[in-house]
Protein backbone atom coordinates (compact mmCIF):
# COMPACT_ATOMS: atom_id res chain seq x y z
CA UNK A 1 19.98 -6.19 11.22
CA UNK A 2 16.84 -4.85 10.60
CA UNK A 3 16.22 -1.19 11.85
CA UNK A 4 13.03 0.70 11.74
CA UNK A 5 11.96 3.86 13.82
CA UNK A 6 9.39 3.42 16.37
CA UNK A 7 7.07 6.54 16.90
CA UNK A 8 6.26 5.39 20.50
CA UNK A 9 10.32 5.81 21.82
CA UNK A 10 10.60 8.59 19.04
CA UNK A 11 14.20 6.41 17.73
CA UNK A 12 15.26 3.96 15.14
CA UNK A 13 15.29 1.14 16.72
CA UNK A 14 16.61 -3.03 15.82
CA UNK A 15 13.73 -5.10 15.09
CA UNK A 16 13.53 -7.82 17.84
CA UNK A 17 10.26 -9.73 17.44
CA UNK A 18 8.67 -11.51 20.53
CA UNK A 19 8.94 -15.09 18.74
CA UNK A 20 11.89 -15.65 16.90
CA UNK A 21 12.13 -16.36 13.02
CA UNK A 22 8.31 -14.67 13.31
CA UNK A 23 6.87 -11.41 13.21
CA UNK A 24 3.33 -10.49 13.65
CA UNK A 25 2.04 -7.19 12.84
CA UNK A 26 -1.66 -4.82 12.04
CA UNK A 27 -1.93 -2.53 9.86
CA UNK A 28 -4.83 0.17 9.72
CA UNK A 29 -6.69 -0.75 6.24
CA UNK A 30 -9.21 1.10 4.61
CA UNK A 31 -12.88 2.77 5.77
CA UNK A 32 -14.94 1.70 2.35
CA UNK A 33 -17.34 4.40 2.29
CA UNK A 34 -15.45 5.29 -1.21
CA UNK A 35 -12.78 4.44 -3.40
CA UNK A 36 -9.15 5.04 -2.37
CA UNK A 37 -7.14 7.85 -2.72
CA UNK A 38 -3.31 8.03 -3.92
CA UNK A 39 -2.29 9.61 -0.35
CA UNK A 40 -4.43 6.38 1.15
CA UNK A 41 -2.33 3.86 -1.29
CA UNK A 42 1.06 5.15 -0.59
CA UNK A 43 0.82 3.65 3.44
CA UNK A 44 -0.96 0.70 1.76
CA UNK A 45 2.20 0.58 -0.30
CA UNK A 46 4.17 1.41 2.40
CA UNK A 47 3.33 -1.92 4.45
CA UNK A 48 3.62 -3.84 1.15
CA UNK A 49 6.84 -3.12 0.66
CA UNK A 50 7.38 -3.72 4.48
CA UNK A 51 5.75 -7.09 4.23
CA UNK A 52 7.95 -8.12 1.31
CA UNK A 53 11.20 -7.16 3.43
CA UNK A 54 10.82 -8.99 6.32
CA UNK A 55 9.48 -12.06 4.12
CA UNK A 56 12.87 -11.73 2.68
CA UNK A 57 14.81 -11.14 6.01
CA UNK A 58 13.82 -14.76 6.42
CA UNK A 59 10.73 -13.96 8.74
CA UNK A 60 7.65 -15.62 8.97
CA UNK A 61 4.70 -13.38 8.39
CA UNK A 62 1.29 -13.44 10.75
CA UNK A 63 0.16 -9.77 9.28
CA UNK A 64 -3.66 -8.48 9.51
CA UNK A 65 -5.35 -5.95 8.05
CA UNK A 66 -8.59 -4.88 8.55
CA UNK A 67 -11.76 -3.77 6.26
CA UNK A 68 -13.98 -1.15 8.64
CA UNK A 69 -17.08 -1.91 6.82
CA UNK A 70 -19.21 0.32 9.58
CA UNK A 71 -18.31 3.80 10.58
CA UNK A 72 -20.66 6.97 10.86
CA UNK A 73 -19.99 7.27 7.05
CA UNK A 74 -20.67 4.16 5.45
CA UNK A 75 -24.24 4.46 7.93
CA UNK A 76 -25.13 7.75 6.77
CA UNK A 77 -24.21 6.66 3.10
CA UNK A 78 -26.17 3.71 3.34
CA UNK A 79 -28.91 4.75 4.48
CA UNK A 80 -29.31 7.87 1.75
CA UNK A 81 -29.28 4.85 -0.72
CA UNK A 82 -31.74 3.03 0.63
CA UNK A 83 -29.04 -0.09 1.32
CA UNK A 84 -28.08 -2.00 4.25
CA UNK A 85 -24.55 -1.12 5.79
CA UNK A 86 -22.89 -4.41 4.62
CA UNK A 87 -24.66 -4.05 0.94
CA UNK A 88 -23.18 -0.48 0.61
CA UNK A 89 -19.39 -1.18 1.64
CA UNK A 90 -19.31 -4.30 -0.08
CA UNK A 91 -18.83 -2.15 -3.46
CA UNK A 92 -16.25 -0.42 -2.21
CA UNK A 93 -14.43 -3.38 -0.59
CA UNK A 94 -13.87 -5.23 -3.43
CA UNK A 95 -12.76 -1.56 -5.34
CA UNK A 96 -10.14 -1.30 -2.80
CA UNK A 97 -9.12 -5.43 -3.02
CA UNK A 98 -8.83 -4.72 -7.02
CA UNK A 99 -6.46 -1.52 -6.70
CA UNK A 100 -4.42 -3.60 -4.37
CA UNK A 101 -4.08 -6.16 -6.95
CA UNK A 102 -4.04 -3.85 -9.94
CA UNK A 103 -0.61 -1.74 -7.95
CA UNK A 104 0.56 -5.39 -7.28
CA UNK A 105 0.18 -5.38 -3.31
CA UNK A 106 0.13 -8.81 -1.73
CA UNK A 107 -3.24 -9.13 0.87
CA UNK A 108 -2.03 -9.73 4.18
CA UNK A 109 -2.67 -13.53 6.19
CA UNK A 110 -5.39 -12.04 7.46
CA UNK A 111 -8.27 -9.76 6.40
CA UNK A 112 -10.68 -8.67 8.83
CA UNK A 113 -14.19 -7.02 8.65
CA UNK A 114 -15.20 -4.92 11.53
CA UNK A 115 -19.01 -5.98 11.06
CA UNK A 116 -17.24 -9.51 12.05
CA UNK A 117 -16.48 -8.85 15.15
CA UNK A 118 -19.26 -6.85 16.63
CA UNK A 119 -20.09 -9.38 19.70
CA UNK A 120 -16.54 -9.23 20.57
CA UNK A 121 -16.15 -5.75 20.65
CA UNK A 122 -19.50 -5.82 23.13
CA UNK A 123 -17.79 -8.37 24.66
CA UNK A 124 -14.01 -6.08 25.72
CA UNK A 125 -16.04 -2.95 26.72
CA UNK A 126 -17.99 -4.96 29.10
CA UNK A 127 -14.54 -6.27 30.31
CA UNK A 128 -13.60 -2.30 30.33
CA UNK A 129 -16.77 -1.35 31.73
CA UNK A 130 -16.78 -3.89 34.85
CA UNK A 131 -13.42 -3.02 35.89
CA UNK A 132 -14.48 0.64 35.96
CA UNK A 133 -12.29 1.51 32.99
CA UNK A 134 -15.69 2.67 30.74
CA UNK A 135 -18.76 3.65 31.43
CA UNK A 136 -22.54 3.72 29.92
CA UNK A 137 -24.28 6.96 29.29
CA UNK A 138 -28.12 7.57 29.72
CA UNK A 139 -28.41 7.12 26.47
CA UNK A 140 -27.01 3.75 26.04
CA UNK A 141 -23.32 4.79 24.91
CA UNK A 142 -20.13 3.55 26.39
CA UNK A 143 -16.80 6.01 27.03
CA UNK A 144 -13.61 5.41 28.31
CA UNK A 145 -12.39 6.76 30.94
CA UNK A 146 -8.84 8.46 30.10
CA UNK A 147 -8.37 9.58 33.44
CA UNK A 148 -7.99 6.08 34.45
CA UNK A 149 -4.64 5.81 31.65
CA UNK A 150 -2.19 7.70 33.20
CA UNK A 151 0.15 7.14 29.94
CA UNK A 152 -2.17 8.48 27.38
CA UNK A 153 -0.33 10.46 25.05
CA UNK A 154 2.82 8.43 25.18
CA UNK A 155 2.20 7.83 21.69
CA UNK A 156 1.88 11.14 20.21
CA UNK A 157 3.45 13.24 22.67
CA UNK A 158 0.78 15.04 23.39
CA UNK A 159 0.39 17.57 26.91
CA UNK A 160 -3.17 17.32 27.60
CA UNK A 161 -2.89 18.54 31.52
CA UNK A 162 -4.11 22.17 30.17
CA UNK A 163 -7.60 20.20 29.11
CA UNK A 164 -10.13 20.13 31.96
CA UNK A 165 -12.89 18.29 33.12
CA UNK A 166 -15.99 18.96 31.57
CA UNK A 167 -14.66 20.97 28.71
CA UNK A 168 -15.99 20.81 25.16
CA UNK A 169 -13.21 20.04 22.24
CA UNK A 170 -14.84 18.03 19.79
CA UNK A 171 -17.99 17.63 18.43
CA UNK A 172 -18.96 14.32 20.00
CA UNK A 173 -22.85 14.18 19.89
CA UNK A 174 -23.09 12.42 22.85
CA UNK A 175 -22.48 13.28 26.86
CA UNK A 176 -19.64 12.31 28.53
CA UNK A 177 -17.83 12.87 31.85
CA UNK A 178 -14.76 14.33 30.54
CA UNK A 179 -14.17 16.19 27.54
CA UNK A 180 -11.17 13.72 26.94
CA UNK A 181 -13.08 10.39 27.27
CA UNK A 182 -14.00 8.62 23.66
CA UNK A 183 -16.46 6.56 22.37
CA UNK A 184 -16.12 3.20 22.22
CA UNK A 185 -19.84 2.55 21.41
CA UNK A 186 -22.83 4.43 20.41
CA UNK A 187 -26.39 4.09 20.45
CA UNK A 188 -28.62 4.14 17.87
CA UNK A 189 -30.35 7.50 16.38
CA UNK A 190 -33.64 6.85 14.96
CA UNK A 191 -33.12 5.23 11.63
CA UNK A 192 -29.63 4.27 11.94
CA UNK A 193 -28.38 1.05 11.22
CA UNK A 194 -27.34 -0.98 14.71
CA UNK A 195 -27.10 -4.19 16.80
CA UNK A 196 -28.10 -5.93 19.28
CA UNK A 197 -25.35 -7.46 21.97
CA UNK A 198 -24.90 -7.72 25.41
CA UNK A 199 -24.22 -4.27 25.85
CA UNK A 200 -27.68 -3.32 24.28
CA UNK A 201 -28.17 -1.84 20.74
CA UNK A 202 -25.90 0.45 19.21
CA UNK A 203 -23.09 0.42 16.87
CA UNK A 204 -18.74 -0.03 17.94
CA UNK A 205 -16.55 3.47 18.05
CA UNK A 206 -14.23 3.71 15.41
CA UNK A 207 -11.10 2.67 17.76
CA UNK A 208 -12.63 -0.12 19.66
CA UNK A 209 -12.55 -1.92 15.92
CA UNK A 210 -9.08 -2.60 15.44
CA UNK A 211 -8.40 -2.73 19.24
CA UNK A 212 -10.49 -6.04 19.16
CA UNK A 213 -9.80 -7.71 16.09
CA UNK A 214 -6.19 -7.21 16.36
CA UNK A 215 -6.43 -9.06 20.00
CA UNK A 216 -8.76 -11.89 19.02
CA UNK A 217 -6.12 -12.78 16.07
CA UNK A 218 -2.82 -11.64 17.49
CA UNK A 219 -2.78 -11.82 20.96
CA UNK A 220 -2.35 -9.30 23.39
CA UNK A 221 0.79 -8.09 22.46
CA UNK A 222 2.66 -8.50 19.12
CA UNK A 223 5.64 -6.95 17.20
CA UNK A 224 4.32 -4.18 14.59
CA UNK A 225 1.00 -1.85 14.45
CA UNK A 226 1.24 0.14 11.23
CA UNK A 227 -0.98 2.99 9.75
CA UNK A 228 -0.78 6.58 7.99
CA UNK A 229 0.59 9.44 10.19
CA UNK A 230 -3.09 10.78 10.35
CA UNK A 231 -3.87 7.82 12.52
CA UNK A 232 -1.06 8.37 15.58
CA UNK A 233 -3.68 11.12 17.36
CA UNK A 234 -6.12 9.92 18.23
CA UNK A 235 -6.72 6.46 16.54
CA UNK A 236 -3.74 4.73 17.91
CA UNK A 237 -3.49 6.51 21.08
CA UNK A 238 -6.87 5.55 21.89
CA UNK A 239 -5.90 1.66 20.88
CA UNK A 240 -3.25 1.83 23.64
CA UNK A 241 -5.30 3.07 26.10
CA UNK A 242 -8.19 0.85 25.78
CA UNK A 243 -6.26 -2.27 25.13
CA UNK A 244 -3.15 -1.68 27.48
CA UNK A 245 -5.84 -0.56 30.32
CA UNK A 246 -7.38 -4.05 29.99
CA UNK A 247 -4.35 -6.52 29.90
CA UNK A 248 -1.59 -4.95 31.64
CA UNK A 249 0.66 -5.52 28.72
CA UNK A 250 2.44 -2.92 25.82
CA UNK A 251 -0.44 -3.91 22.65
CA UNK A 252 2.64 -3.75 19.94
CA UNK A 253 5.84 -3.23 20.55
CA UNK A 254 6.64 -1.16 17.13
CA UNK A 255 4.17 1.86 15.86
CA UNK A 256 5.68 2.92 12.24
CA UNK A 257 3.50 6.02 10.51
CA UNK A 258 3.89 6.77 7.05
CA UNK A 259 3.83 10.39 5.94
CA UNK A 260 1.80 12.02 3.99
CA UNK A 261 1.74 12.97 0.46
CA UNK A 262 1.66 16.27 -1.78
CA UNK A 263 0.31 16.61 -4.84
CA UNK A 264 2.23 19.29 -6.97
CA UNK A 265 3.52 20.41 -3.69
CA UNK A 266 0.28 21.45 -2.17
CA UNK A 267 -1.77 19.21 0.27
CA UNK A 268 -4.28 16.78 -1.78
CA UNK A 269 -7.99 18.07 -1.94
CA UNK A 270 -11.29 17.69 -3.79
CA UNK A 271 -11.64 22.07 -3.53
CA UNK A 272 -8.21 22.16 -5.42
CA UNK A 273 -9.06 19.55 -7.89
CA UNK A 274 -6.25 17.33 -7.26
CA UNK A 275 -7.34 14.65 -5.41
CA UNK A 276 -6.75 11.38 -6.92
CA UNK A 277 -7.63 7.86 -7.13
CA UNK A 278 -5.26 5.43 -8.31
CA UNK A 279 -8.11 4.40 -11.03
CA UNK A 280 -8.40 8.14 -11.76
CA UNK A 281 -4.71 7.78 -12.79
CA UNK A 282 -4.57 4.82 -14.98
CA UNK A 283 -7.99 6.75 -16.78
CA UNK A 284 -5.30 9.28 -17.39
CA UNK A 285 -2.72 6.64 -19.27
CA UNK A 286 -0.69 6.27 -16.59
CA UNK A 287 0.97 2.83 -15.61
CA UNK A 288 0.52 1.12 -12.51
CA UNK A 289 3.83 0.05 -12.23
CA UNK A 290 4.89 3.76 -12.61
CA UNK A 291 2.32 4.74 -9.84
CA UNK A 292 3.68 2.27 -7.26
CA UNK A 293 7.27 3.10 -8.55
CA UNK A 294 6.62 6.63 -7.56
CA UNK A 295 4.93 5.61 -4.39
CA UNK A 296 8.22 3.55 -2.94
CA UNK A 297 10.59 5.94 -4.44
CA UNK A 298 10.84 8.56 -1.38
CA UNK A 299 11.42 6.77 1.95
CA UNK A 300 8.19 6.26 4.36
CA UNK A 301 9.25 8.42 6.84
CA UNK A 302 9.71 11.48 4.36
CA UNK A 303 6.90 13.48 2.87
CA UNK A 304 6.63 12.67 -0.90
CA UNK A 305 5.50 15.36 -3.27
CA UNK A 306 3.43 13.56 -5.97
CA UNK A 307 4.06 14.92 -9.33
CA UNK A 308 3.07 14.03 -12.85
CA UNK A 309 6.29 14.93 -14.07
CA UNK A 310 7.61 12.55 -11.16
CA UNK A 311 4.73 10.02 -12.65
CA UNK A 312 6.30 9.97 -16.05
CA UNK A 313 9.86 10.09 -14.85
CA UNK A 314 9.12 6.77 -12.78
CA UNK A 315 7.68 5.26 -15.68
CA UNK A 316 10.72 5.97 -17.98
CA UNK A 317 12.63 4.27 -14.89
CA UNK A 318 10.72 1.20 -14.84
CA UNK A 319 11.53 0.78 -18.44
CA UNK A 320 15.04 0.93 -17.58
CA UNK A 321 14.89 -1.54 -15.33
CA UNK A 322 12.67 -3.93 -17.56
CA UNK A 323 14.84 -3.30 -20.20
CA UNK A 324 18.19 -4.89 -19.28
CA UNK A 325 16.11 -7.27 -17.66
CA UNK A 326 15.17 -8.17 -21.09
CA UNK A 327 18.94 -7.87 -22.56
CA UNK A 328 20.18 -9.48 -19.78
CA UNK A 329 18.00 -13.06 -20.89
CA UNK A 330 17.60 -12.38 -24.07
CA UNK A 331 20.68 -11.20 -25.25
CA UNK A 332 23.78 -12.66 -26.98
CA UNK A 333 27.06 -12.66 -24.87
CA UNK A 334 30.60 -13.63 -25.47
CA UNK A 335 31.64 -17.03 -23.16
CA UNK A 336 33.54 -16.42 -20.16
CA UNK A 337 32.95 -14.04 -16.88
CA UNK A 338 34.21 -10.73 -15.96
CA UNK A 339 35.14 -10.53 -12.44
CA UNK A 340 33.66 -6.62 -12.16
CA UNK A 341 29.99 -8.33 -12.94
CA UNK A 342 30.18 -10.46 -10.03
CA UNK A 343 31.61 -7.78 -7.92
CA UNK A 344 28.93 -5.46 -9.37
CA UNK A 345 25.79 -7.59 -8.79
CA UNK A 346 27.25 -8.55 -5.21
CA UNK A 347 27.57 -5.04 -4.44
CA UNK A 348 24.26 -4.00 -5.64
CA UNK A 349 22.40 -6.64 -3.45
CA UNK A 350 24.30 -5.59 -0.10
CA UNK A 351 23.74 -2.10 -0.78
CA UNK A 352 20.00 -2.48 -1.22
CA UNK A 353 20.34 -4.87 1.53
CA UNK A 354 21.88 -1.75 3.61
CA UNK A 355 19.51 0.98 2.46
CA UNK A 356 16.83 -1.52 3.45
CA UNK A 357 17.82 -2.14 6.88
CA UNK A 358 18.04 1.26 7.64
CA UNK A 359 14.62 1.69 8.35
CA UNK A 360 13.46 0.72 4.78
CA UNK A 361 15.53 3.37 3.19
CA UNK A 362 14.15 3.10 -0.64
CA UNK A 363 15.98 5.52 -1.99
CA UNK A 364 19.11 4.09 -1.27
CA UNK A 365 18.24 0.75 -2.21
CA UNK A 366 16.58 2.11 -5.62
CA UNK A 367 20.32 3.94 -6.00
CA UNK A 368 21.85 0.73 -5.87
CA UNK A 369 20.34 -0.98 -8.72
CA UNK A 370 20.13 2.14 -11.07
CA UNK A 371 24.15 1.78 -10.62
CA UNK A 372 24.11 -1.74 -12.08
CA UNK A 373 21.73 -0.82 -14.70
CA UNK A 374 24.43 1.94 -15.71
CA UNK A 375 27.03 -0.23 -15.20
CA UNK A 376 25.74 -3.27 -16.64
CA UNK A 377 24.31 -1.69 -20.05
CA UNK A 378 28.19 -0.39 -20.96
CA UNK A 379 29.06 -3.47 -20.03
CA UNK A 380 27.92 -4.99 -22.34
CA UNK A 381 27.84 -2.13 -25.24
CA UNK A 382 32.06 -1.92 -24.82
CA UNK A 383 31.75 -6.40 -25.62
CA UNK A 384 33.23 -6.97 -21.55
CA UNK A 385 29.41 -8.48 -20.19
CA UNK A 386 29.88 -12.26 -20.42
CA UNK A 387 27.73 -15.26 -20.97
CA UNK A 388 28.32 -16.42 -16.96
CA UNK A 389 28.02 -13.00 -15.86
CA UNK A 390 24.28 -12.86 -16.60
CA UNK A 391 22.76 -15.34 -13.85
CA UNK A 392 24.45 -12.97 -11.18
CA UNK A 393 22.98 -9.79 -12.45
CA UNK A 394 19.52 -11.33 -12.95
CA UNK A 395 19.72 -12.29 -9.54
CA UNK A 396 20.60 -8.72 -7.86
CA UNK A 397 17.35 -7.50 -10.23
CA UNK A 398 15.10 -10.62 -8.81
CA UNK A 399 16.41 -9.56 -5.17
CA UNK A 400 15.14 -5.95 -5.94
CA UNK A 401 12.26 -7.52 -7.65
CA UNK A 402 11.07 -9.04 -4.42
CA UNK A 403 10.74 -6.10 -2.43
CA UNK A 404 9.41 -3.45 -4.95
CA UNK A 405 7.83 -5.35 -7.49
CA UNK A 406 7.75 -3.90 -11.14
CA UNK A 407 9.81 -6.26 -13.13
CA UNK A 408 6.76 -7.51 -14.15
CA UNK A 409 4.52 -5.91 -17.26
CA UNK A 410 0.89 -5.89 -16.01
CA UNK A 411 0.33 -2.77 -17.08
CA UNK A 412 -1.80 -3.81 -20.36
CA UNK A 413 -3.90 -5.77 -18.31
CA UNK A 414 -4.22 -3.64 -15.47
CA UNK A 415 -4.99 -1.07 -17.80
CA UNK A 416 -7.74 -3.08 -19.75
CA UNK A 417 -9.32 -3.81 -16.40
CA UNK A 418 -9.66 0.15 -15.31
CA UNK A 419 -10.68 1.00 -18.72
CA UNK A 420 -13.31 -1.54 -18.48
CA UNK A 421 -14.44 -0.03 -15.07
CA UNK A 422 -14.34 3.04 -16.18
CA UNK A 423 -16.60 2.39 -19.19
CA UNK A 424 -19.13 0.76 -16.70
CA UNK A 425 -19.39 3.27 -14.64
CA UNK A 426 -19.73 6.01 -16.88
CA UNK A 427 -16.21 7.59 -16.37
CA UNK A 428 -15.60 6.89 -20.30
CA UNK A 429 -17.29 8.26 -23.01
CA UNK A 430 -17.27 5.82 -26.32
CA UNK A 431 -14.96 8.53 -27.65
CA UNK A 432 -12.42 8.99 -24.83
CA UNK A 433 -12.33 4.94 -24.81
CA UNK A 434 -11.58 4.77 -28.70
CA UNK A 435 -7.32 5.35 -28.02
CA UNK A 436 -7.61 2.14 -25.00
CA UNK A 437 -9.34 0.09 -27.47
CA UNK A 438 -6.47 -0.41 -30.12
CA UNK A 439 -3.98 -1.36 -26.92
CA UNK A 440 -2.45 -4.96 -27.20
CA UNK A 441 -2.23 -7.68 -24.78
CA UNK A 442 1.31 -8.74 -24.37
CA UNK A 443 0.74 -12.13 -26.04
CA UNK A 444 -0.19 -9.94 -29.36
CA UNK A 445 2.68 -7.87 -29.12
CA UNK A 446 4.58 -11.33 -29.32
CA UNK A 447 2.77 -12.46 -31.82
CA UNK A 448 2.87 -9.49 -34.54
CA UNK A 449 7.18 -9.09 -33.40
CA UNK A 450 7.07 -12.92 -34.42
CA UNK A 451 5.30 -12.28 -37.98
CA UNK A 452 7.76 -9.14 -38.64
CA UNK A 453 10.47 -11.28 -38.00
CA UNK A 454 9.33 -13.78 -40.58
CA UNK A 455 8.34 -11.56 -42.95
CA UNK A 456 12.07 -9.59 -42.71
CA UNK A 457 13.57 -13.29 -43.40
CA UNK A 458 11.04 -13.44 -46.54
CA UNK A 459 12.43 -10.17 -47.36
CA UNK A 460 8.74 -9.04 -47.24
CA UNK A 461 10.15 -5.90 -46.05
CA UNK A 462 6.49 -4.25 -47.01
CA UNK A 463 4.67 -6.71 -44.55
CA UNK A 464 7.62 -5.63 -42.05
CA UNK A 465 7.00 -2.33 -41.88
CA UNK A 466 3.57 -2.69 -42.06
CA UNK A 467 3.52 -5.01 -38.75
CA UNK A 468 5.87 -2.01 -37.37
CA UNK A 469 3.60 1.02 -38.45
CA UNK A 470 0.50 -1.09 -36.46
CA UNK A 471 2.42 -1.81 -33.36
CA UNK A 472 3.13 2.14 -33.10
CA UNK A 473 0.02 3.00 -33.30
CA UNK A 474 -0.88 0.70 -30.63
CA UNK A 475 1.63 2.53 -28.51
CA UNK A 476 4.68 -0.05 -29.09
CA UNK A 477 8.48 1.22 -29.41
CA UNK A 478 10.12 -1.52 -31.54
CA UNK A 479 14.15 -1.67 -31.15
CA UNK A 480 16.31 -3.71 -33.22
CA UNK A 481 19.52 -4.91 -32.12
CA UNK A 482 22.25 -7.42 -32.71
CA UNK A 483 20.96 -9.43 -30.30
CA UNK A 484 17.11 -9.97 -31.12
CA UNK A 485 14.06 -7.15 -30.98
CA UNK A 486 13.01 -5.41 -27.66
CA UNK A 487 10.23 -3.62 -27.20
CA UNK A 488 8.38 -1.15 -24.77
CA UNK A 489 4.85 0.59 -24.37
CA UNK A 490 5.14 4.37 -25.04
């Protein structure tokens, strides 16, 4: 039973989705006016991992995400450059689709652009607008009317009865009846990008975006909206209001937030110099796998603390993982079963399966399968691991496999790739570069392991250690056991 707490009843609650054996669900995606942050990636993470349960809870996925491509931002950006709105975010788009691929995130069924959906979004705040639910400015803008939403705030549990009418609390530009009301679309300064619709010219509000394009592809109600905690006040608020105002019906029936993220226990920011980019990361020598590792490792609903001691202790577990994964099919085991493996690796997978349900409880489930790795290794150092007993455990690794996703070792090419942005850019000097250069591919790694093993049956023990002293310096750990060679990246 699948549990997960709902920020709009404030309670865990059991997933019940509105067509069976289905779920469909938004999630807030990225504003490409730069590249992505770590603190931006761990939600992005976040509704990976999400995805990959409920795929795996035997649901059928309908999940969109969408790509604001326009925002006050990426105009103002733009134009500095001399570049159309589309031609700026485009750069940053594809950025953001390449760390997604690069921390081994799946793209969602659907992946919307805001710029897309522009004559829609006209389209709605007419529909708002002629039932008396928005209204135009002299100056060609559009605001909602809050006071027609009794329930706003239900979301973030908010008291705004102490906030007149008329009162100035933000620093909206343009003039409104009520302090409270928000834009949903603005006109045109001189210069600004902007276009033309049936509302006149002007550019959609932030919140209007994924208000629309959420509707036009998911109906007017579905079963998950997902974003970063930042977004509950007043991003999703202001979703609810404007859609729920127009259709009569709840918009999702599940809001799930993601925390936030320290870094070195202080709150991430350019002034304190440590705001990072996953790409800044892997410039550093740090492994993707370890990154998203450290990313799943503290449940959503908890505030991770982003270390680079944590970094490096999630990298030395990945290696554990990956290698009994490795011992497990490459390894030499007596014939016969052990009835403790099978109870083991059934024990592991209904644990995670446990930790999982309860509201995506990673910790737990990451407990579980460190316990079969310990269990599993003196296993089979004490001689009592058996030949049959190794299709069970691979399994309970493949079922954590599925939801977290680092099995896998794409870190040589992942790394090749940033290294080769980086270069391009101008984020590597030829000198900084020269220690990336000598890496291997995984292939070569196979290969030069294949010619030390041939030379050690030559008894060209000088080619042997030669082979060895060259895949050290290319940051490979060599380890020879009864049962064949592993090996690891430092």
């Amino acid at each position: 039973m699948v549990r997960l707490y709902n920020t709009l009843s404030g309670k865990v609650e059991e997933l019940q989705t509105l067509s069976p054996g289905a779920v469909r669900m938004y999630s807030c995606g990225p504003t490409v006016y730069d590249y992505g942050h770590i603190g931006n990636f761990r939600t992005f993470v976040f509704v990976d991992l999400l995805r990959r349960f409920l795929r795996q809870s035997g649901l059928k996925l309908d999940h969109v995400m969408n790509i604001t491509d326009v925002d006050d931002k990426i105009i103002r950006n733009a134009a500095e450059r001399g570049l159309g709105v589309r031609e700026y975010a485009v750069k940053y788009e594809e950025a953001f689709l390449e760390d997604m691929r690069w921390l081994g995130l799946e793209q969602p069924e659907h992946l919307t652009r805001a710029t897309e959906y522009i004559p829609q979004m006209a389209r709605f705040i007419a529909q708002l607008t002629a039932k008396g639910l928005a209204y135009k400015t002299e100056d060609g803008s559009y605001y909602f009317r809050i006071a027609k939403f009794p329930e706003y705030g239900k979301l973030s549990k908010k008291d705004f009865a102490g906030i007149e009418v008329g009162a100035r609390v933000d620093v909206d530009e343009y003039e409104k009846d009520n302090a409270r009301d928000f834009a949903l679309w603005k006109s045109p300064k001189p210069g600004e990008a902007f276009w033309e619709t049936e509302i006149g010219p002007g550019r959609p509000g932030w919140h209007i975006e994924c208000s629309v394009m959420a509707r036009e592809i998911l109906g007017d109600s579905f079963d998950i909206h997902l974003g970063g905690e930042d977004l509950v006040f007043p991003h999703h608020e202001n979703e609810i209001a404007q859609t729920e105002s127009l259709t009569g019906k709840p918009m999702a029936r599940f809001w799930l937030h993601c925390r936030f993220l320290l870094v070195e226990g202080e709150k991430m920011s350019k002034k304190l110099g440590n705001f990072y980019t996953p790409r800044d990361l892997l410039l550093m020598g740090h492994k993707a796998s370890a990154i998203r590792y450290l990313l799943t490792s503290v449940p959503y609903t908890k505030q991770l603390n982003f270390t680079f001691d944590g970094l490096k202790q999630a990298a030395h577990s990945v290696e554990r993982l990956r290698t009994l994964k490795n011992r497990l099919e490459k390894g030499k085991f007596p014939a016969g079963s052990n009835p403790k493996m099978a109870e083991l690796a059934s024990a592991t997978k209904s644990k995670m399966r446990a930790g999982l349900d309860d509201d995506l409880n990673t910790a737990v489930a990451l407990g579980a399968v460190f316990d079969l790795v310990r269990e599993a290794n003196t296993a089979a150092d004490a001689g009592e691991l058996k030949k049959d007993d190794v299709p069970g455990l691979i399994a309970a690794l493949h079922r954590f496999d599925e939801i977290f996703n680092v099995l896998e070792d794409r870190d040589g090419a992942v790394t090749r790739a940033a290294l080769e942005w980086g270069k391009s850019v101008g984020r590597l000097t030829p000198e900084q570069s020269a220690p990336w250069e000598s890496s291997l591919s995984d292939a070569q790694i196979e290969a030069l392991i294949t010619e030390r093993n041939e030379a050690k049956k030559l008894r060209d023990y000088a080619r042997s250690d030669a082979l060895r002293h060259q895949l050290a310096d290319a940051g490979v750990i060599l380890e020879d056991t009864k049962d064949g060679v592993r090996w690891k990246r430092k």
